[in-house]
Protein backbone atom coordinates (compact mmCIF):
# COMPACT_ATOMS: atom_id res chain seq x y z
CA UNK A 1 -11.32 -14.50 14.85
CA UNK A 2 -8.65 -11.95 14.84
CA UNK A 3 -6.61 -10.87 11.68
CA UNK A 4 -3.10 -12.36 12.48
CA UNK A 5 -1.55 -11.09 9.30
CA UNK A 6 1.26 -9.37 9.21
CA UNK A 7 1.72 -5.52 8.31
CA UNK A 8 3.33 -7.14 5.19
CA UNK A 9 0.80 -9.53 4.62
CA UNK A 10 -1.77 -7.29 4.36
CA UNK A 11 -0.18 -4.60 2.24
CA UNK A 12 0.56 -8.00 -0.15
CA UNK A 13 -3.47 -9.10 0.41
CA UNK A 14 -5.01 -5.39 -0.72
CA UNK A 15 -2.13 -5.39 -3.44
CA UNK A 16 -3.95 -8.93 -5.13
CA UNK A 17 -7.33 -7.40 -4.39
CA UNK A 18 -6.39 -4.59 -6.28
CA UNK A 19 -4.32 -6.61 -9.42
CA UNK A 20 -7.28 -8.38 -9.77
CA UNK A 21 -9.73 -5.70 -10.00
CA UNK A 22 -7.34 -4.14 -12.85
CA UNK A 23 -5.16 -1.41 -11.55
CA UNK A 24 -1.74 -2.75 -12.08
CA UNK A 25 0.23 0.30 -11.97
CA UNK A 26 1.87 3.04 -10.25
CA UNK A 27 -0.74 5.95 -12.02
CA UNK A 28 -3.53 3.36 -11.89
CA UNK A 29 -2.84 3.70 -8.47
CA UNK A 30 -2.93 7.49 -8.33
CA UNK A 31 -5.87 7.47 -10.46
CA UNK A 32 -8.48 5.18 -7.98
CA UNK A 33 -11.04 7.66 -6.17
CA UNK A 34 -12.84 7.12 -3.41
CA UNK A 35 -15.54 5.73 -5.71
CA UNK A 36 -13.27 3.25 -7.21
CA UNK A 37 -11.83 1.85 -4.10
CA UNK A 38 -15.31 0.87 -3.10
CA UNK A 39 -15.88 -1.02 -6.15
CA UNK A 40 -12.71 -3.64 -5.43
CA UNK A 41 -14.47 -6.54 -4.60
CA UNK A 42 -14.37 -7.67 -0.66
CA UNK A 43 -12.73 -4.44 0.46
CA UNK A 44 -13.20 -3.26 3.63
CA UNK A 45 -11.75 -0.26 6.13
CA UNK A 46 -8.41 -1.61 6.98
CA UNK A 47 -7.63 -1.92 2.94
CA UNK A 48 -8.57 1.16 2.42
CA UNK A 49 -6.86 2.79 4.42
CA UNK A 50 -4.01 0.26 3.22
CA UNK A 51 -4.83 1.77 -0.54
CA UNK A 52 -4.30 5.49 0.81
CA UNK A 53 -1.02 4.93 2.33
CA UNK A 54 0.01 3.24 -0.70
CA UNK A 55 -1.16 6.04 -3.15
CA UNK A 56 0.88 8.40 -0.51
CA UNK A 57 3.74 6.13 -0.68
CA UNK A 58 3.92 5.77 -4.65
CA UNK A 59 3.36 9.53 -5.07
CA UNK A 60 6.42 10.07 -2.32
CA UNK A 61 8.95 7.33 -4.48
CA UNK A 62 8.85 5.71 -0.98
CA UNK A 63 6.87 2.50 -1.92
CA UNK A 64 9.25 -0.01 -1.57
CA UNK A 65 10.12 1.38 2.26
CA UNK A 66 6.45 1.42 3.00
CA UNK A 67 6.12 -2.37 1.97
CA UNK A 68 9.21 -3.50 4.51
CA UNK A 69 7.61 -1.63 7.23
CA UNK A 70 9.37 1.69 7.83
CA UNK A 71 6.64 3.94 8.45
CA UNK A 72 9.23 6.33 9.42
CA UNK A 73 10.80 6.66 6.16
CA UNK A 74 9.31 10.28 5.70
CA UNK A 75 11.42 11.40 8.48
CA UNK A 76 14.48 11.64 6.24
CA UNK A 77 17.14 10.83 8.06
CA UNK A 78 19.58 10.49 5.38
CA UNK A 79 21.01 7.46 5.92
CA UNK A 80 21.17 4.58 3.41
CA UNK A 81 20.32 1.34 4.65
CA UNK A 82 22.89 -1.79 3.11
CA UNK A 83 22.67 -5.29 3.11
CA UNK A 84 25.58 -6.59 4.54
């Protein structure tokens, strides 16, 4: 069966996996090797590769772009986006 999860979903999924395997913070984040990462319990590919991005993304102050879902955030465009 095919992983119907959203982009969103996921990123939340390998976030838990990684809370519960003890890094709960931005430089705990920064910190995992590649070692590490293979050491969270029931990882696979897809989160790692979910884990890089997000290392990229905290180390960039563009985390919270990343999670919605614009992967085009690095582009910097300049423009603020506002709730209306």
């Amino acid at each position: 069966m095919a992983n119907k999860n959203s982009p969103l979903q996921q990123k939340v999924k390998v976030l838990t996996k990684l809370y519960e395997s003890g890094c709960t913070t931005e430089k705990g984040l920064q910190a995992l090797s590649m070692e590490s990462i293979l050491q969270v319990p029931g990882i696979t590919i897809a989160d790692m590769n979910i884990i890089l991005e997000l290392q990229k993304q905290t180390k960039a102050n563009k985390l919270f772009s990343y999670l919605g879902g614009d992967e085009n955030e690095q582009s910097g465009n300049g423009q603020a986006h506002h709730l209306e």
